[in-house]
Every structure is written in structure tokens, then in C-alpha cells.
C-alpha atoms as a PDB file:
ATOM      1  CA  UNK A   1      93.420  85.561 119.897  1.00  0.00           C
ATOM      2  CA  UNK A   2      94.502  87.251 116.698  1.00  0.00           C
ATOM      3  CA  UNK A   3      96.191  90.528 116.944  1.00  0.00           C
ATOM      4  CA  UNK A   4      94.708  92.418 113.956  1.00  0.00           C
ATOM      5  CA  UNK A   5      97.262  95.920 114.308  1.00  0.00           C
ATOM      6  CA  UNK A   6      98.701  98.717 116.914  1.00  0.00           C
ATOM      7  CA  UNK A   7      97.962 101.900 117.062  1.00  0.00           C
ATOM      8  CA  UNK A   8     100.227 104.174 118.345  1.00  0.00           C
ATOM      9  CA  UNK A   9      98.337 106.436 120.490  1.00  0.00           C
ATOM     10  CA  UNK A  10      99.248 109.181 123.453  1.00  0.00           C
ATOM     11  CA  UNK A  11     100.075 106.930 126.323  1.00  0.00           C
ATOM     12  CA  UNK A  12     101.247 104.321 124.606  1.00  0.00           C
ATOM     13  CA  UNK A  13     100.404 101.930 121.875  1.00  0.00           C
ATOM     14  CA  UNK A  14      97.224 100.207 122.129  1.00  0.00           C
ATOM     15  CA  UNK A  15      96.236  96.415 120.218  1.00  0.00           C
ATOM     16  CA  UNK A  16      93.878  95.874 118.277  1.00  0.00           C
ATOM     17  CA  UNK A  17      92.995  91.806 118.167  1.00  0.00           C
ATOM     18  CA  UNK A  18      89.741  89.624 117.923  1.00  0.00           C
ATOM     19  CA  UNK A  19      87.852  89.176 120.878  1.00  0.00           C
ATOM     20  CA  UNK A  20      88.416  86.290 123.034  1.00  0.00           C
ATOM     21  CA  UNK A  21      85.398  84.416 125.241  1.00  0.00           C
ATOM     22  CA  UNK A  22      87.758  86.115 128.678  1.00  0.00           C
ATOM     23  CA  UNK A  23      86.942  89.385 127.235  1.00  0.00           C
ATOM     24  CA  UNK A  24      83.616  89.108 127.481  1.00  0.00           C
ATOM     25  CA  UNK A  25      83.009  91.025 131.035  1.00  0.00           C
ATOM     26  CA  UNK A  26      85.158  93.968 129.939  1.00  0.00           C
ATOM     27  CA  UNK A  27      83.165  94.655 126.829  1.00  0.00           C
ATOM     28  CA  UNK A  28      80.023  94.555 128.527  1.00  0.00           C
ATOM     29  CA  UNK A  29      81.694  96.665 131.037  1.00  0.00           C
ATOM     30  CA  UNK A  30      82.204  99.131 128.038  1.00  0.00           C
ATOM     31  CA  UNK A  31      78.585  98.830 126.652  1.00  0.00           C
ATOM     32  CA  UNK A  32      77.067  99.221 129.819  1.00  0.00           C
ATOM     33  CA  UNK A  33      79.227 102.572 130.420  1.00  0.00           C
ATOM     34  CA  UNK A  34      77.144 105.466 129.543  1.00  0.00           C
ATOM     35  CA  UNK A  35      74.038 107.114 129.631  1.00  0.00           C
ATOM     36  CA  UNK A  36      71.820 105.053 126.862  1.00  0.00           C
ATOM     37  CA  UNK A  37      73.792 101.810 127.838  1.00  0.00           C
ATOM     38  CA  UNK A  38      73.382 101.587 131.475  1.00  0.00           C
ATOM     39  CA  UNK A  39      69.349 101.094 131.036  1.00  0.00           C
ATOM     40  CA  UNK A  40      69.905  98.385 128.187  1.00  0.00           C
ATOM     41  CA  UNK A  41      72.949  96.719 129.470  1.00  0.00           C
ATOM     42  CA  UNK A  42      73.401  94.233 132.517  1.00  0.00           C
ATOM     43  CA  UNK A  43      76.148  95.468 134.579  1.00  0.00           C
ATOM     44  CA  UNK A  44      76.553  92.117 136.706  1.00  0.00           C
ATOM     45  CA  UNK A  45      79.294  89.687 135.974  1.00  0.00           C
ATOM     46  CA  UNK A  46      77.681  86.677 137.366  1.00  0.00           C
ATOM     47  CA  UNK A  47      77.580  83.780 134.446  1.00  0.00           C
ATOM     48  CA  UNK A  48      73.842  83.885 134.543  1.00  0.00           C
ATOM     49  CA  UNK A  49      73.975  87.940 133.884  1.00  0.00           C
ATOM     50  CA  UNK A  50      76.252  86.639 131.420  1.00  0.00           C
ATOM     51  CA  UNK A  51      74.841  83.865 129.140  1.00  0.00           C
ATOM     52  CA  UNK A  52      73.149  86.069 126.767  1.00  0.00           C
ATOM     53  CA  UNK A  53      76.253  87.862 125.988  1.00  0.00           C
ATOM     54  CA  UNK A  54      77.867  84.555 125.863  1.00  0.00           C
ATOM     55  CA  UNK A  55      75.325  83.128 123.252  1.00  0.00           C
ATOM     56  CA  UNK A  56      76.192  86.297 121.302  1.00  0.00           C
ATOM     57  CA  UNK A  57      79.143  86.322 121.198  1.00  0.00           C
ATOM     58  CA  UNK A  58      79.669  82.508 120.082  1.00  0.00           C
ATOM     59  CA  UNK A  59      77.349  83.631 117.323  1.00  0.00           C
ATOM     60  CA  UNK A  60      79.129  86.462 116.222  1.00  0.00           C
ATOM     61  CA  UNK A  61      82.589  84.686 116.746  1.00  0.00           C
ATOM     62  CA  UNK A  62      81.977  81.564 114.484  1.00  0.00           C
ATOM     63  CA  UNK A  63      80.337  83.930 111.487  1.00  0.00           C
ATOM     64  CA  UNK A  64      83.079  84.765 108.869  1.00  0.00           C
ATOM     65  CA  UNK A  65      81.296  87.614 108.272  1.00  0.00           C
ATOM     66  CA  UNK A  66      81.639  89.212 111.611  1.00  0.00           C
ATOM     67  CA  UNK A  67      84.621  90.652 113.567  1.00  0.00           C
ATOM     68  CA  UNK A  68      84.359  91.394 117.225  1.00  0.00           C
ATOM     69  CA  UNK A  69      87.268  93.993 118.251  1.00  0.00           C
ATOM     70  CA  UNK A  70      88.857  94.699 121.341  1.00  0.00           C
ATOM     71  CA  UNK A  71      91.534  97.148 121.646  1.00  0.00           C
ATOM     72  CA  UNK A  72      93.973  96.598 125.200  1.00  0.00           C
ATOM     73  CA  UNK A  73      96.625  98.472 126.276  1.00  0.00           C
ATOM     74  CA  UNK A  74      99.326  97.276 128.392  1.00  0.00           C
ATOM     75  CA  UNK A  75      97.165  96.636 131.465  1.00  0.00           C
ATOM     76  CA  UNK A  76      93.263  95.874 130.004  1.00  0.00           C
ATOM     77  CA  UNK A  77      90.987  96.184 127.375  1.00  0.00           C
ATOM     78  CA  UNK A  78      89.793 100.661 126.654  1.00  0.00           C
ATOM     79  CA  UNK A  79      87.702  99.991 123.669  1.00  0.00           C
ATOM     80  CA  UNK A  80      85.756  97.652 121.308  1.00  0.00           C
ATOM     81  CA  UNK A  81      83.438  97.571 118.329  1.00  0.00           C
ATOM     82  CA  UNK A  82      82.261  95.230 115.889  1.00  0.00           C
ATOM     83  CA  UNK A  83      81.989  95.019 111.913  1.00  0.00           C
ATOM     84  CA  UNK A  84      79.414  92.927 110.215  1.00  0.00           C
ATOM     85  CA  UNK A  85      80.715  92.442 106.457  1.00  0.00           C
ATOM     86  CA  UNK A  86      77.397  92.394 104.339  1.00  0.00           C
ATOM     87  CA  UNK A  87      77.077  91.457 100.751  1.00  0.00           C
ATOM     88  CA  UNK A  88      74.230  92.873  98.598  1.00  0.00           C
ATOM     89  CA  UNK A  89      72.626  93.161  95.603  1.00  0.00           C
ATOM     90  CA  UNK A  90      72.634  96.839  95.293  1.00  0.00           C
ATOM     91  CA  UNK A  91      75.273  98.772  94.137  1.00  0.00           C
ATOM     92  CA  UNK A  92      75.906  96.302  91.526  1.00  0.00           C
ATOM     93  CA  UNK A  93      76.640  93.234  93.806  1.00  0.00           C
ATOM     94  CA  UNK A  94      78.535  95.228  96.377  1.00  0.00           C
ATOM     95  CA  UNK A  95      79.918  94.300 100.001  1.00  0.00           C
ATOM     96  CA  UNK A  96      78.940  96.622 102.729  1.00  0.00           C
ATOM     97  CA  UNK A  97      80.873  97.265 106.096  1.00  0.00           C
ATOM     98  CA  UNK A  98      78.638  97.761 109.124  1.00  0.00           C
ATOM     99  CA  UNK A  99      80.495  99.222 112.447  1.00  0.00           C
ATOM    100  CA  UNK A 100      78.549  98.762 115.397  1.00  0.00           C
ATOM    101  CA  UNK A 101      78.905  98.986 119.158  1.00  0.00           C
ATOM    102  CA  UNK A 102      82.054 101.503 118.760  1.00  0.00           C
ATOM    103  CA  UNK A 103      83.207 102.170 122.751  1.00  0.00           C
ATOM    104  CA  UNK A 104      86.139 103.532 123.979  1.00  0.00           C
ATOM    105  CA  UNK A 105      86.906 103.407 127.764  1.00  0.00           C
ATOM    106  CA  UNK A 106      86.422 106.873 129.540  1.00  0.00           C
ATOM    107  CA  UNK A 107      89.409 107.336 130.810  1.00  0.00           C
ATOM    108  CA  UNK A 108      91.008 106.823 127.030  1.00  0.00           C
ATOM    109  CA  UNK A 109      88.868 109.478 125.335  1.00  0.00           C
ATOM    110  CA  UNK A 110      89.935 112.308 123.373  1.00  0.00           C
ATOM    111  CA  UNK A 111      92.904 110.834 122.796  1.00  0.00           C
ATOM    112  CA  UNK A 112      92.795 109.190 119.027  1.00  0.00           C
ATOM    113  CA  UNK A 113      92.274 106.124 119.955  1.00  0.00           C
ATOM    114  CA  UNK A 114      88.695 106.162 118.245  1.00  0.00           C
ATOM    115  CA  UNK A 115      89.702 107.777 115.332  1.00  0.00           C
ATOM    116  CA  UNK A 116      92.320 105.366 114.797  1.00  0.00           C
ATOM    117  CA  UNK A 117      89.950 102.246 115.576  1.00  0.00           C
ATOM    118  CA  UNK A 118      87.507 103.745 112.779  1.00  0.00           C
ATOM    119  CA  UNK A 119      90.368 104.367 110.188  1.00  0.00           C
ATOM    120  CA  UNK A 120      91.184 100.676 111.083  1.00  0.00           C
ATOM    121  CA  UNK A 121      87.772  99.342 110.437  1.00  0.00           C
ATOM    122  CA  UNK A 122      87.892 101.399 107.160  1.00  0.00           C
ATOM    123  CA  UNK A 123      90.823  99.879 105.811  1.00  0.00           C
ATOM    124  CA  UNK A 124      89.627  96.497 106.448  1.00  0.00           C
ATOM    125  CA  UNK A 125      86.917  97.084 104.933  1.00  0.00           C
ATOM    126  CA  UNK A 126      88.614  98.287 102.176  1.00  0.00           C
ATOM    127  CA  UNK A 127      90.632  95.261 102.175  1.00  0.00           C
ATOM    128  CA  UNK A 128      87.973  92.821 102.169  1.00  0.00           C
ATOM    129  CA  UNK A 129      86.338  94.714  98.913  1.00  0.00           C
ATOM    130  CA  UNK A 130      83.691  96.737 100.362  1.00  0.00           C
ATOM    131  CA  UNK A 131      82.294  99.492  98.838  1.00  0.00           C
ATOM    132  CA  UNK A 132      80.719 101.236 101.275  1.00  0.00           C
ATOM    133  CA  UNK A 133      81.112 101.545 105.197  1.00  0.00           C
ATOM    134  CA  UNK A 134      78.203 102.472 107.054  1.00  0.00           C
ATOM    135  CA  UNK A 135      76.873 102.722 110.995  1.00  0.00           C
ATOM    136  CA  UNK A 136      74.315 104.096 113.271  1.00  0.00           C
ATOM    137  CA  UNK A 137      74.547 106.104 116.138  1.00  0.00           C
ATOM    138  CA  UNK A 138      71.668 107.007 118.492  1.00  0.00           C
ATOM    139  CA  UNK A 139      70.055 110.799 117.913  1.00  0.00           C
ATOM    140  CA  UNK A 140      70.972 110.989 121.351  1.00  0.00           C
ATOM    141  CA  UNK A 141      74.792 110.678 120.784  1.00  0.00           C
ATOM    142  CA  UNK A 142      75.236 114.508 119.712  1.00  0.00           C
ATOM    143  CA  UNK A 143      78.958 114.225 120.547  1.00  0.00           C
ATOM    144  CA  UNK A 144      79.219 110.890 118.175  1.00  0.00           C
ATOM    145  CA  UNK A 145      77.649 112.373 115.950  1.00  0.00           C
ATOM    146  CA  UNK A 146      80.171 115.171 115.505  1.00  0.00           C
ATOM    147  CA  UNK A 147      83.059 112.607 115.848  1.00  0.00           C
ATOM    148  CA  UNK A 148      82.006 110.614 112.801  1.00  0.00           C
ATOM    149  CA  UNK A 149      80.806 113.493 110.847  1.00  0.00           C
ATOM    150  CA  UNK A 150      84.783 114.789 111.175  1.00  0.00           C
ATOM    151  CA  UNK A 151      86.155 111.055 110.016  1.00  0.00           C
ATOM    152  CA  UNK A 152      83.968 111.882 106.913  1.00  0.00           C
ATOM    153  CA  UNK A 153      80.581 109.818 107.743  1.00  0.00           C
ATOM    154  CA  UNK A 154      77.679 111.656 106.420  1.00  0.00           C
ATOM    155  CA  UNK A 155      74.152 111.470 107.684  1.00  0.00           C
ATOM    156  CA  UNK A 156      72.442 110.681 104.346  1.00  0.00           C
ATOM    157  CA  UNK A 157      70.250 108.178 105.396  1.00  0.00           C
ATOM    158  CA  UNK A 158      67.235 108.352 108.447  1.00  0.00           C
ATOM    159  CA  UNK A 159      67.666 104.979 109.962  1.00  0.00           C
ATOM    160  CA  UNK A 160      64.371 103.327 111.155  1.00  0.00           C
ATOM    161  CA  UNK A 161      64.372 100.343 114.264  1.00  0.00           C
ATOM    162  CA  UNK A 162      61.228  98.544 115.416  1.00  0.00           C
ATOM    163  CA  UNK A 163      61.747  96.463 118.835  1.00  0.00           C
ATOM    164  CA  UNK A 164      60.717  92.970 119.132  1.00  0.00           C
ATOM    165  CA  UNK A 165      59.314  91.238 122.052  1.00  0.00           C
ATOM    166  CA  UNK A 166      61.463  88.388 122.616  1.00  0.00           C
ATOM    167  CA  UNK A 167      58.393  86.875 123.807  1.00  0.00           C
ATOM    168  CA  UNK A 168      55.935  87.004 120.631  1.00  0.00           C
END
């Protein structure tokens, strides 16, 4: 485990550090916690509910170029995203930041804490010589919308997904 910063926060400060395998229930706790996740999310904790998450997140934990963030307070983990670091060709050679999977734990909404999280991912980003930090939120997400449009974001792209069946 790798404690990455603190943010001081109301209620106390809150740790930002990489994600560790014991973590893994809480965060799909967090995923699972709202309206769009709780039909694409398993809510079970049982290691076979598990393993895909598992396979995941050995994947995304032994990629340099990925980051897997938890933020804990004193007594458990309130929030979590990851960042995908992405190099291109475009933009004369540049390195993109991608923030995905941005929760915060109900009960610590609408207090900073995701603002701060973002400005954190920013300035790593920043640090690791990106030019550019990007994400996607679901047209659904009206509220998260508004919250990234006031950290600066701007919707100047139409984002495009096509599901595949794991089976073909």
C-alpha cells in the first residue's frame, strides 16, 4: 500500500493510497452503489462473485500505466477512482490522463472530498507530463455532469461505446 496524499476534508482528513487486493469488496461496494451501478455490478462478496473483479484488478495493478485509488478515512474506505495514463500520437506525441470509475461513498458527499480527489488526479497527471485529462460520465449522471463541468471539464467531445458479448 502506497499512500499517494491527504486531503483535508470536513470531518477529518481522508488518504488517498493505491489500492490493495483487501480493498477489493469495498470498491465494488462503491461501484455497485447507485442507480446505473446496481444493474451492472455484483453486489455479493462471495470469492466466486468476486474473481472477475479480482482478475481486474491484478490487471490493472501490475500496468505502470494504471493507478487504482482508494481514499479511507479513519474507519474505511468513502471513495475510489482510477486513472489510465495513455500516450498518443496526437497532439504532437502527447500523454493523456483518463479518470474513470470516480465514487465517493454516500454518506461523504457534498463534502469536497470529490473535488479534492479530481484536483489530485489532475496534478498527477500533470506530474507525469500529460497534456490533457479527460473522462466520461454517463448522460444519465446529470448531477456529475454539473460537478465536473464546475472543476472546469468541458463536454467537447460526444463519446461513442459499443458492448461486446463476452461470448463472440
Amino acid at each position: 500500500m502506497r499512500e499517494l496524499a491527504t486531503l483535508d476534508v470536513p470531518g477529518g482528513p481522508v488518504t488517498l493510497r493505491s489500492a490493495v487486493e483487501d480493498d477489493l469488496p469495498d470498491l465494488v461496494a462503491l461501484l455497485a452503489a447507485d442507480e446505473l451501478g446496481a444493474r451492472r455490478e455484483s453486489v455479493e462478496r462471495t470469492p466466486a462473485a468476486l474473481r472477475p473483479y479480482r482478475e481486474a484488478f491484478d490487471a490493472i495493478t501490475a500496468d505502470p500505466g494504471q493507478l487504482l485509488v482508494v481514499a479511507a478515512d479513519d474507519r474505511r474506505v468513502i471513495g475510489t477512482m482510477q486513472l489510465s495514463f495513455i500516450p498518443g500520437l496526437s497532439r504532437r506525441g502527447a500523454w493523456r490522463a483518463q479518470i474513470e470509475a470516480v465514487r465517493v461513498h454516500e454518506d461523504a458527499r457534498n463534502g469536497g472530498l470529490g473535488a479534492k480527489m479530481i484536483g489530485w488526479a489532475i496534478a498527477e497527471a500533470r506530474r507525469r507530463g500529460c497534456a490533457l485529462v479527460q473522462l466520461t460520465t454517463d448522460k444519465r449522471r446529470t448531477d456529475a455532469h454539473r460537478f465536473y463541468e464546475r472543476l472546469g471539464f468541458v463536454a467537447s467531445h460526444e463519446g461513442m461505446k459499443l458492448p461486446l458479448d463476452a461470448g463472440s
